[in-house]
N, C-alpha and C. Protein backbone atom coordinates (compact mmCIF):
# COMPACT_ATOMS: atom_id res chain seq x y z
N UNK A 1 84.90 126.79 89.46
CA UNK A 1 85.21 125.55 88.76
C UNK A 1 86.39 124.87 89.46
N UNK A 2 86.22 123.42 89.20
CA UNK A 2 87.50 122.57 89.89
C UNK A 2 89.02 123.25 89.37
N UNK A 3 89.64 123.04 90.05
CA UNK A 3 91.19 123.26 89.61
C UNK A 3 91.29 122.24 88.45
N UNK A 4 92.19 122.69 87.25
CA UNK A 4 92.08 121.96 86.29
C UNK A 4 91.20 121.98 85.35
N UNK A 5 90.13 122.52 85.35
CA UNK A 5 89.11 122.13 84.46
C UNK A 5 89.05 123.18 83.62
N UNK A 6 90.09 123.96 83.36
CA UNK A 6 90.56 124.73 82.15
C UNK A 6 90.91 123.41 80.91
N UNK A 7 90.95 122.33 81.30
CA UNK A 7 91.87 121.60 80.58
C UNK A 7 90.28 120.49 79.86
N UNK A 8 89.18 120.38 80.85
CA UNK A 8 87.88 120.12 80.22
C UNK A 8 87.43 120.16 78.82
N UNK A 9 86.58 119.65 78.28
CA UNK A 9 86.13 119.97 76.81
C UNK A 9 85.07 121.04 77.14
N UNK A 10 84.86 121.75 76.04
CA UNK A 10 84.13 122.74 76.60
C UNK A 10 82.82 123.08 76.80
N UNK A 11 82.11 121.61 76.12
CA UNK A 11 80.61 121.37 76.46
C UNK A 11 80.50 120.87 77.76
N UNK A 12 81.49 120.35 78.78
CA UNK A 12 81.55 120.61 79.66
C UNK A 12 81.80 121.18 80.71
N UNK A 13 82.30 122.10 80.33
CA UNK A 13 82.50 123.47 80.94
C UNK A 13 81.61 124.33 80.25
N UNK A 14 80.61 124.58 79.57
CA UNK A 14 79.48 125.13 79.72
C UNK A 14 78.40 124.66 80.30
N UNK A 15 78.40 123.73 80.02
CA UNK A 15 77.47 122.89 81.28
C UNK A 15 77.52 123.08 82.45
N UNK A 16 78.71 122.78 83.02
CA UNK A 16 78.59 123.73 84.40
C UNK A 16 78.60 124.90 84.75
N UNK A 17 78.73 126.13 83.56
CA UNK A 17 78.82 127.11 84.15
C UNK A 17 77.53 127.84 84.20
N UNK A 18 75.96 126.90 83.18
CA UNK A 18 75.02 127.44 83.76
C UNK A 18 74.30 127.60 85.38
N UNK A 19 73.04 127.60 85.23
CA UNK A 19 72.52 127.70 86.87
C UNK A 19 72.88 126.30 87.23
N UNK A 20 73.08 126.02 88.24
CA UNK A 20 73.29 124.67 89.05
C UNK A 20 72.68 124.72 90.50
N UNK A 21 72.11 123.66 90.98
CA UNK A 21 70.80 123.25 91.71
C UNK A 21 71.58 123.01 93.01
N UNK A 22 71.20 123.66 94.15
CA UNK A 22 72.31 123.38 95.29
C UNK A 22 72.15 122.33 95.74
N UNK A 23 73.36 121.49 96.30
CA UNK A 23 73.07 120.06 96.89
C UNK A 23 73.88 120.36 98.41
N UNK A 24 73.73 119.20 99.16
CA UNK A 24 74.74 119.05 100.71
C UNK A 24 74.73 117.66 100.09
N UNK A 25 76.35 117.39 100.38
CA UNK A 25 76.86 115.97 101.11
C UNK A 25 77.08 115.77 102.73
N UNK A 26 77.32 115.15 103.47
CA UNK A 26 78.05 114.77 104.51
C UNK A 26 79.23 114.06 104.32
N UNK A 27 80.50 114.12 104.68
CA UNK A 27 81.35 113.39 104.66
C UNK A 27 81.49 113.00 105.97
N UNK A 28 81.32 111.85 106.55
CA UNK A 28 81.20 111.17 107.64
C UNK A 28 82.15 110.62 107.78
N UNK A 29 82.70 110.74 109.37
CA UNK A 29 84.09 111.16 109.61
C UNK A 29 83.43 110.01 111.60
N UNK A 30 84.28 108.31 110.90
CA UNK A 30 84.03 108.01 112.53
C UNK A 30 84.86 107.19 113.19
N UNK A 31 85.10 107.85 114.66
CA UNK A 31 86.38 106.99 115.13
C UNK A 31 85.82 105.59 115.53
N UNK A 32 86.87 104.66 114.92
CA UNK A 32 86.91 103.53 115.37
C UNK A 32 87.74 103.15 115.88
N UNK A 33 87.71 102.25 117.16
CA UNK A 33 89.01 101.70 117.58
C UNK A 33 90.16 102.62 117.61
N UNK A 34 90.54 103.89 118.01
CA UNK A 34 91.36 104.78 118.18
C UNK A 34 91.63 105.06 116.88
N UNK A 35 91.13 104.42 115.38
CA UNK A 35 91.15 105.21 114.34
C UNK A 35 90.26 105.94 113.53
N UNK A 36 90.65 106.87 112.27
CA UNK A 36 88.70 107.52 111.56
C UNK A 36 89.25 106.72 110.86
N UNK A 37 87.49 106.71 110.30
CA UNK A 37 87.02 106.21 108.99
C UNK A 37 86.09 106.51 108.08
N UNK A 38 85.77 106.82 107.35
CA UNK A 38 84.95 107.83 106.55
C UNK A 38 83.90 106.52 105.75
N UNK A 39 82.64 107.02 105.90
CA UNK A 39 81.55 106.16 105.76
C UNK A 39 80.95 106.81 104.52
N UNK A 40 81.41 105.87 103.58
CA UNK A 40 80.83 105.87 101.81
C UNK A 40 79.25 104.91 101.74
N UNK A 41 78.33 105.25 100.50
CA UNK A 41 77.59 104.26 100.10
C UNK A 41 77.70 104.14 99.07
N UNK A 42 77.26 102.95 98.64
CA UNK A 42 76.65 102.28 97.47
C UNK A 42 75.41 102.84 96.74
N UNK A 43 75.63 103.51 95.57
CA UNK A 43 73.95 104.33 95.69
C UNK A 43 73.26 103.22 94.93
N UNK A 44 71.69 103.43 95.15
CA UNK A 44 70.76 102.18 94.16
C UNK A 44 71.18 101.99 93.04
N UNK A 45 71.10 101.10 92.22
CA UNK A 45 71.23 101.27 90.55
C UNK A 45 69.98 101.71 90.00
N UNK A 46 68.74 101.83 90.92
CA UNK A 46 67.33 102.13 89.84
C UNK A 46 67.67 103.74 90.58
N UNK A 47 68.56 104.39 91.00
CA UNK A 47 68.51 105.73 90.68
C UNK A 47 68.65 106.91 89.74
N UNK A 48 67.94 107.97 89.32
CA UNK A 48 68.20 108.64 88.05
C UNK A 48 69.64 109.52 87.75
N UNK A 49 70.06 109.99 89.30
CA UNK A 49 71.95 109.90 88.72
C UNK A 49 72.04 109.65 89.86
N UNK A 50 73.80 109.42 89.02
CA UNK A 50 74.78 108.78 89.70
C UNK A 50 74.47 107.30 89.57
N UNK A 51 73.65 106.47 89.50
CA UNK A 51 73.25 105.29 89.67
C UNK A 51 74.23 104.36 89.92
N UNK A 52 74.38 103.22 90.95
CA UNK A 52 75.30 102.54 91.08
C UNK A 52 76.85 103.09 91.50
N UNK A 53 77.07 104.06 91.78
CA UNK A 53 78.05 104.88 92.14
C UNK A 53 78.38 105.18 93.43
N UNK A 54 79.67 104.96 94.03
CA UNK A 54 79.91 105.19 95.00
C UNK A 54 80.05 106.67 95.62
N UNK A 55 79.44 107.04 96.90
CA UNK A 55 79.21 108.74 96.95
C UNK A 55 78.92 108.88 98.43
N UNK A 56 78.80 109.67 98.96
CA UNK A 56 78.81 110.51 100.43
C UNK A 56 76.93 110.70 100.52
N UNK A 57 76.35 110.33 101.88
CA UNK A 57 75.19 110.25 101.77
C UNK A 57 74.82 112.01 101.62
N UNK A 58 73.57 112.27 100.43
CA UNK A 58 73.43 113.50 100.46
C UNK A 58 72.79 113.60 99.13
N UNK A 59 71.88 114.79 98.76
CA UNK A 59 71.28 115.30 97.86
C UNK A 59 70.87 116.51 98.06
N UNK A 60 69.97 116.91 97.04
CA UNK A 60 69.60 118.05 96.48
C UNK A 60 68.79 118.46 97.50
N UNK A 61 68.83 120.29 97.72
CA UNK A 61 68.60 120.89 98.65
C UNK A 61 66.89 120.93 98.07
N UNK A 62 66.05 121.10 99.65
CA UNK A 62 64.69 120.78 99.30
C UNK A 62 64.46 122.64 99.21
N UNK A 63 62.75 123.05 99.23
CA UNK A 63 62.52 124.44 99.99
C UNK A 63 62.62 124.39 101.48
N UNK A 64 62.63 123.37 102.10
CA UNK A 64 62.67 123.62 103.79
C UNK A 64 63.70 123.44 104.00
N UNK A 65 64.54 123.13 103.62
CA UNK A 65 66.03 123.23 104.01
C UNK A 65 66.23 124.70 104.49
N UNK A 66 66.98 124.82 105.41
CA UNK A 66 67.39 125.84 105.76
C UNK A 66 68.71 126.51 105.49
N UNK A 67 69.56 125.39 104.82
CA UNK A 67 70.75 125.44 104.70
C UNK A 67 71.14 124.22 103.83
N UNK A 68 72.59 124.18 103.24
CA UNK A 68 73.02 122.99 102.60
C UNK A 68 73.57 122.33 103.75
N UNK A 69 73.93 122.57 104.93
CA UNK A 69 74.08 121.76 106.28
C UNK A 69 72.87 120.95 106.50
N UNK A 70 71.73 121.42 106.45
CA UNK A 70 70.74 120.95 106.83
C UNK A 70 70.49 119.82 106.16
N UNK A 71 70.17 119.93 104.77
CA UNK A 71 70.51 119.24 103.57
C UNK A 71 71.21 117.80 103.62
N UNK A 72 72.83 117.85 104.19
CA UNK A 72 73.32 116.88 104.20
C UNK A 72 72.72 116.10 105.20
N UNK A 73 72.47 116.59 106.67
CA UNK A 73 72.12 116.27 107.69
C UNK A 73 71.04 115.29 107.93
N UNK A 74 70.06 116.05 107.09
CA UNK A 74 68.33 115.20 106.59
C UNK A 74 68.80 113.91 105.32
N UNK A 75 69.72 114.19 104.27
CA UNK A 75 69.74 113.34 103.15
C UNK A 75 70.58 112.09 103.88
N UNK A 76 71.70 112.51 105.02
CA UNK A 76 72.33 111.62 105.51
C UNK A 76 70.81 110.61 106.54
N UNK A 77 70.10 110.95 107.20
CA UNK A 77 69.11 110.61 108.43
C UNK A 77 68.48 109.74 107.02
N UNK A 78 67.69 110.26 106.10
CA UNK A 78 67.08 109.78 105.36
C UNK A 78 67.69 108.00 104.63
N UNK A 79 68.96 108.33 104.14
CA UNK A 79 69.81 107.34 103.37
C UNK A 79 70.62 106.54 104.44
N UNK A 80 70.90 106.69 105.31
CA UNK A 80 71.47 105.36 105.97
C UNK A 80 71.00 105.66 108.04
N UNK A 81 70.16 106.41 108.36
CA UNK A 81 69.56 106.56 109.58
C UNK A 81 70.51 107.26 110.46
N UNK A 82 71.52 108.01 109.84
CA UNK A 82 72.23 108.62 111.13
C UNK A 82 71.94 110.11 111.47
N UNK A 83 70.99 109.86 112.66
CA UNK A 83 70.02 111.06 112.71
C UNK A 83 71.32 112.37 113.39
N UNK A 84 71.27 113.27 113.20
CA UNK A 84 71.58 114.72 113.65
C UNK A 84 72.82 115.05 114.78
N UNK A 85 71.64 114.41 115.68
CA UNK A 85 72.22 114.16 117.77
C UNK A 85 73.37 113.28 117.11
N UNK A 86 73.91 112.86 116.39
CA UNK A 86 74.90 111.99 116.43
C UNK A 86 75.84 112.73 115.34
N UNK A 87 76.26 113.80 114.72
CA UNK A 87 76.60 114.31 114.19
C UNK A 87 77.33 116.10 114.69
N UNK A 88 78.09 116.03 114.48
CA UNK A 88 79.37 117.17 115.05
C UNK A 88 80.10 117.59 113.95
N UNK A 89 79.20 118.78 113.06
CA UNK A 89 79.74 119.62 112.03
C UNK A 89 80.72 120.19 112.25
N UNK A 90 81.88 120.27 111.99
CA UNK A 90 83.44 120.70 112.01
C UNK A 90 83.91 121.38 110.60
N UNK A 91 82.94 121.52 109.49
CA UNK A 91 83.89 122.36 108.50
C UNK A 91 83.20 121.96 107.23
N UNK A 92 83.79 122.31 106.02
CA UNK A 92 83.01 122.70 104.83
C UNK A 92 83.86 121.98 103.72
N UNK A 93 83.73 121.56 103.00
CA UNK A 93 84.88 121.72 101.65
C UNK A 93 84.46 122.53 100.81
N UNK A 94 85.25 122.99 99.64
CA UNK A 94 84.61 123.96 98.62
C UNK A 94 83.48 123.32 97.95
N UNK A 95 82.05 124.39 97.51
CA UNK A 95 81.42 123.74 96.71
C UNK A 95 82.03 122.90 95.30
N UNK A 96 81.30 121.98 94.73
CA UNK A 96 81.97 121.95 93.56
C UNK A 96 81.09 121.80 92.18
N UNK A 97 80.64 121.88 91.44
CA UNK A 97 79.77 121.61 90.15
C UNK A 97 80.10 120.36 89.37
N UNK A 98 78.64 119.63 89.59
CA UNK A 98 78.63 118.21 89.10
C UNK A 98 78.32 118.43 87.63
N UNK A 99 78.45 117.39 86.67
CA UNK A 99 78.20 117.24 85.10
C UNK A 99 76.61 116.83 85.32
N UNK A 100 76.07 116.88 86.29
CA UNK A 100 74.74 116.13 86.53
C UNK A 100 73.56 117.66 86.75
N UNK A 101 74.30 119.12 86.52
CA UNK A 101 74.07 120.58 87.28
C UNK A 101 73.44 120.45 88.44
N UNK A 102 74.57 120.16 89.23
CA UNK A 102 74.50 120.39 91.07
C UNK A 102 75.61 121.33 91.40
N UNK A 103 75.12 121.63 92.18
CA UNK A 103 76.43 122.98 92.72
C UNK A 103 76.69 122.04 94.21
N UNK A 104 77.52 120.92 94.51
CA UNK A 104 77.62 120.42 95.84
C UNK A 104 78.26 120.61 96.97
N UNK A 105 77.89 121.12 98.12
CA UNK A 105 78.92 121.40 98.93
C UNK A 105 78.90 120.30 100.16
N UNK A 106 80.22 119.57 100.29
CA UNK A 106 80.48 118.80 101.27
C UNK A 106 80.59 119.37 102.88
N UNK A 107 79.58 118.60 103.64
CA UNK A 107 79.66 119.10 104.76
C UNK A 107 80.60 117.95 105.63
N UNK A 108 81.67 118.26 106.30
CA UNK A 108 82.28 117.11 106.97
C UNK A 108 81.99 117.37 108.41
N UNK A 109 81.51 116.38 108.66
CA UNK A 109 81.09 115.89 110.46
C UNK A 109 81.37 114.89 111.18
N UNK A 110 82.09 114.60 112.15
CA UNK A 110 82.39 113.79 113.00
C UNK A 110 81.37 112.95 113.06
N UNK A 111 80.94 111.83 113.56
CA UNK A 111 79.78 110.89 113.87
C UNK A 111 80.47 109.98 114.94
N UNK A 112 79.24 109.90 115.93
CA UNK A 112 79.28 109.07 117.16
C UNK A 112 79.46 107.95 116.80
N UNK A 113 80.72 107.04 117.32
CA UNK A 113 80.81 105.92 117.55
C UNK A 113 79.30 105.11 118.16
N UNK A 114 78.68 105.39 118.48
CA UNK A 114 77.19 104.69 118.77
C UNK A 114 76.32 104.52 117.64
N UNK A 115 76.49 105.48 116.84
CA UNK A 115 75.40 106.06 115.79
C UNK A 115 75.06 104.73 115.35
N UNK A 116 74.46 104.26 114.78
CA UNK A 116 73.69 102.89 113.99
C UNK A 116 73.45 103.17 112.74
N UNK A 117 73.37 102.28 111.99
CA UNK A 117 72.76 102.39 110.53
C UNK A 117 71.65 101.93 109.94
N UNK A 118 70.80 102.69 109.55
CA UNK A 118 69.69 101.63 109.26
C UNK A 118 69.56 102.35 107.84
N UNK A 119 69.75 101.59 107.04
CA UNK A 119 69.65 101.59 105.45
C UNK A 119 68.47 101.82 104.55
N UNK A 120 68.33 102.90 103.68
CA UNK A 120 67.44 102.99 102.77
C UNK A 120 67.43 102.14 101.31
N UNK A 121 66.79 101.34 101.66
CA UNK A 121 67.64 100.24 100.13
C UNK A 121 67.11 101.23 99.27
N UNK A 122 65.70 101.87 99.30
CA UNK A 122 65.56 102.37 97.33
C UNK A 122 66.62 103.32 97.23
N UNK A 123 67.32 104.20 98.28
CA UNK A 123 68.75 104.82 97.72
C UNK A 123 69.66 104.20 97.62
N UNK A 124 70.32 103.39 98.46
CA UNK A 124 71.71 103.12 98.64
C UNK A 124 71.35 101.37 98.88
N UNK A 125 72.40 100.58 98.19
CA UNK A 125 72.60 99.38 98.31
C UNK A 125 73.45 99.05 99.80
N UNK A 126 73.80 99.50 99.89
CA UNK A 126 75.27 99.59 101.28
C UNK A 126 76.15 100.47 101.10
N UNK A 127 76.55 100.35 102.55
CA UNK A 127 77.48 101.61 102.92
C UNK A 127 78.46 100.73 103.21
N UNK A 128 79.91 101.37 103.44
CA UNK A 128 81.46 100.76 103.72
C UNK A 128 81.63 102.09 104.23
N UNK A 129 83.18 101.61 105.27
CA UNK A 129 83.72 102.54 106.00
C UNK A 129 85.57 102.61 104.96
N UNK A 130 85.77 103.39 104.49
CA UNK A 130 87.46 103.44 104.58
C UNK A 130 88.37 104.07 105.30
N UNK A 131 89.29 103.18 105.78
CA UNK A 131 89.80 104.08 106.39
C UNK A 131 90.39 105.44 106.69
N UNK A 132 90.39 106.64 107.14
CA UNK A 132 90.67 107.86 106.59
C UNK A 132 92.32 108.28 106.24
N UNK A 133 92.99 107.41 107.14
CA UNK A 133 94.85 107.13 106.36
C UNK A 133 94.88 106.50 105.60
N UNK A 134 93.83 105.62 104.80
CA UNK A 134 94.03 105.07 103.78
C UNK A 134 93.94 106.39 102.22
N UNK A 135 93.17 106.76 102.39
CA UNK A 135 92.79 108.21 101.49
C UNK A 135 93.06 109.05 102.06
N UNK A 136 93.55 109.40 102.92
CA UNK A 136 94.90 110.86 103.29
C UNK A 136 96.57 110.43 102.67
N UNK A 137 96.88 109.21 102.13
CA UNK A 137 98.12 108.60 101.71
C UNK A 137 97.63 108.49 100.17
N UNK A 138 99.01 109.84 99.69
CA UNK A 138 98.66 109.72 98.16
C UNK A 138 99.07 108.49 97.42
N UNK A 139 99.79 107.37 97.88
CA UNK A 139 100.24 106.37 97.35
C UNK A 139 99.24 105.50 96.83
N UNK A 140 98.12 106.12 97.75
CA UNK A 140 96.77 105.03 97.52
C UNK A 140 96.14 105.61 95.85
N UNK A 141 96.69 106.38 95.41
CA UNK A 141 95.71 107.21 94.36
C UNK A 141 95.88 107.05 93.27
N UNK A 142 94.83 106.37 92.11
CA UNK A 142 95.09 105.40 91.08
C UNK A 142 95.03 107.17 89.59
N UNK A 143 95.76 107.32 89.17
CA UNK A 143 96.11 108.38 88.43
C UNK A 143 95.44 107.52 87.08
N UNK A 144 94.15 108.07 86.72
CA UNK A 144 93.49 107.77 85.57
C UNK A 144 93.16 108.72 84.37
N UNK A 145 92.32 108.33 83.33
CA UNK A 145 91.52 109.26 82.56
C UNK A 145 90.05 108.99 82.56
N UNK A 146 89.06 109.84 82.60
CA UNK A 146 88.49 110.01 82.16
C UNK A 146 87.47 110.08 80.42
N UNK A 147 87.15 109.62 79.82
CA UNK A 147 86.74 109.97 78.70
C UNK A 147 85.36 110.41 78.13
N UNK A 148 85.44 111.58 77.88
CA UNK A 148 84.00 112.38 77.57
C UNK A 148 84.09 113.73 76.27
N UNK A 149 83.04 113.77 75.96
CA UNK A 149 83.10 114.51 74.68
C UNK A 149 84.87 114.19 73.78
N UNK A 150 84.79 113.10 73.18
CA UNK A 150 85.75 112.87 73.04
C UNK A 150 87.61 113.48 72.82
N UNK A 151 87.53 113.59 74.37
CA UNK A 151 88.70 114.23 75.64
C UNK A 151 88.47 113.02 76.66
N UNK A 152 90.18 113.14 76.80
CA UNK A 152 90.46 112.48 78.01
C UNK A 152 90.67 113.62 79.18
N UNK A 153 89.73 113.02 80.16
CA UNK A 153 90.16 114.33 81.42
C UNK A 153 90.84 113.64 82.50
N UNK A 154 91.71 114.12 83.04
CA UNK A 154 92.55 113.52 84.14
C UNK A 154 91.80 113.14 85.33
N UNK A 155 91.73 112.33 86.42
CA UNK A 155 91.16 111.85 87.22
C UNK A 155 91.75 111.13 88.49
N UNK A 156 91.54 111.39 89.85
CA UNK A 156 92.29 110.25 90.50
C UNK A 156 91.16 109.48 90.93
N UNK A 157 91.23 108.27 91.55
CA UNK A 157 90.27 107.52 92.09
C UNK A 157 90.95 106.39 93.07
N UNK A 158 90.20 105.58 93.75
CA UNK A 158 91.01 105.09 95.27
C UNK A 158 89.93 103.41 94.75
N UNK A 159 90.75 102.77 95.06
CA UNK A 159 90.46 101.30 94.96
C UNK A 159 90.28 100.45 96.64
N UNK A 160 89.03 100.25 97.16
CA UNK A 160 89.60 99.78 98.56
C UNK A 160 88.31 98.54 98.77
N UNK A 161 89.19 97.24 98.93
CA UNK A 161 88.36 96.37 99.01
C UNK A 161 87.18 95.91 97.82
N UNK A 162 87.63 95.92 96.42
CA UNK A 162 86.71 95.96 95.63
C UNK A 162 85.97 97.03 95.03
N UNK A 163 85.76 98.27 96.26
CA UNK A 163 85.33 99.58 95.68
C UNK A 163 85.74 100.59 94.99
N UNK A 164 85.33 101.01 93.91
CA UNK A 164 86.13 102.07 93.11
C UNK A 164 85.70 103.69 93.40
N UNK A 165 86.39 104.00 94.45
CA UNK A 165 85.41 105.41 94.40
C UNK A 165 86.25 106.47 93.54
N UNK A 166 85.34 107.25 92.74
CA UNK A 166 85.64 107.95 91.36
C UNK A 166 85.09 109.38 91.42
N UNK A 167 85.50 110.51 90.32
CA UNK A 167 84.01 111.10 90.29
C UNK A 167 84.32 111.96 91.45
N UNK A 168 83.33 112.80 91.13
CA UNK A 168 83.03 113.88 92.31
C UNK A 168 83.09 113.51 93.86
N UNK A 169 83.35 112.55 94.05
CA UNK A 169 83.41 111.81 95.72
C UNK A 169 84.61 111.82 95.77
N UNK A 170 86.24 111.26 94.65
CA UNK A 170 87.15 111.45 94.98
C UNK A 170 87.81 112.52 94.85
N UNK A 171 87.22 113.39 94.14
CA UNK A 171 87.56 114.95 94.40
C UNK A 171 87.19 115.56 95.86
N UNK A 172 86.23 115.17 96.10
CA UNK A 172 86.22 115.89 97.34
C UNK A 172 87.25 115.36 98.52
N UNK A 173 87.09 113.68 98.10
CA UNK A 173 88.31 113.16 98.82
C UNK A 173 89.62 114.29 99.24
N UNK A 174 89.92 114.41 97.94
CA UNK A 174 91.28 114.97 97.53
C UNK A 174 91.11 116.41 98.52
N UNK A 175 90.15 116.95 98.14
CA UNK A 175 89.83 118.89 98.65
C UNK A 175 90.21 118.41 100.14
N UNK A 176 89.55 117.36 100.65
CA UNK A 176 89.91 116.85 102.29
C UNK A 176 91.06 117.24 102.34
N UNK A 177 91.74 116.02 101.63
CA UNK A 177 93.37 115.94 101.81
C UNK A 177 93.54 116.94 102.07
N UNK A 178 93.72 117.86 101.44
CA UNK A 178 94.54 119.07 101.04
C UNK A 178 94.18 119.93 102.03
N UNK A 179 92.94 119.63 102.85
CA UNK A 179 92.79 121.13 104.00
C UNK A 179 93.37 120.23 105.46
N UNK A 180 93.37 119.09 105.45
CA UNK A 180 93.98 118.35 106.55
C UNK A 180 95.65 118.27 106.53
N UNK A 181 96.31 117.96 105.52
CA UNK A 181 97.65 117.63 105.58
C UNK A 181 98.41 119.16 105.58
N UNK A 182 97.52 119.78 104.83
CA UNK A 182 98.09 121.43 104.67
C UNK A 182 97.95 122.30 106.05
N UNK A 183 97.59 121.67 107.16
CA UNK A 183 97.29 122.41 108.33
C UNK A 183 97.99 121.92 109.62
């Protein structure tokens, strides 16, 4: 379970502590102009979760998956075209358990400055890049609540250019932080 989530209501914390369905993200990690930038989408709104939510291209692990690497790798090729050959796996974040029962583990990979995008509209509306010192700088981090089973749960989330990324994307944000600045 996330750090903190002793502090959860506890229908949600039984909720996650049944079986949960393995997923891969990619966190896409690309230099631009001598800086990174980490490449978010827009997910569809006619999707059944998450809908309209900002998130890391990636889903639920198939049977041919071979791996939750694989997983991100194919869900990333699938949702915005950045096939494989353009991708340089460098590391893991902790899994984490969605309120949606996903068990997700972020795969973070470098991506070729060449790579192209070619967009799946029935998943994702658009993708944005932020910058990665913009969300490695805790100053950027909007200290919120949450409200569910009526509990407020603590939350951070990052505001950039109109986008609110929230939710299990800025947690993983955060897990980043913390294995980059701590090293």
């Amino acid at each position: 379970m996330p750090p903190g989530s002793s502090r959860w209501p506890e229908p949600m914390r039984e909720q996650l502590s049944g079986s949960l369905k393995p997923a891969g993200v990619l966190v896409p990690i690309i230099e631009r102009d001598a800086d990174l930038s980490v490449l978010l989408t827009q997910r569809s709104a006619e999707l059944k979760h998450h809908a309209g939510q900002v998130s890391f291209p990636g889903g639920r692990m198939e049977e041919h998956d071979a791996s939750v690497e694989a997983t991100a790798l194919r869900e990333t090729e699938e949702e915005v075209g950045i096939s494989s050959r353009h991708v340089c796996v460098v590391g893991y974040l902790p899994t984490m358990p969605t309120i949606t029962g996903y068990a997700v583990t972020p795969v973070v990979g470098l991506i070729s400055a060449s790579a192209e995008l070619d967009i799946d509209h029935s998943e994702v509306e658009y993708a944005f890049e932020v910058p990665l010192r913009f969300l490695l700088d805790p100053g950027n981090d909007i200290r919120t609540e949450w409200e569910t089973h009526d509990r407020r749960v603590p939350m951070v989330e990052f505001h950039w250019e109109g986008e609110r990324i929230w939710g299990a994307t800025a947690f993983m944000i955060m897990s980043l932080r913390k294995i980059l600045i701590n090293q």
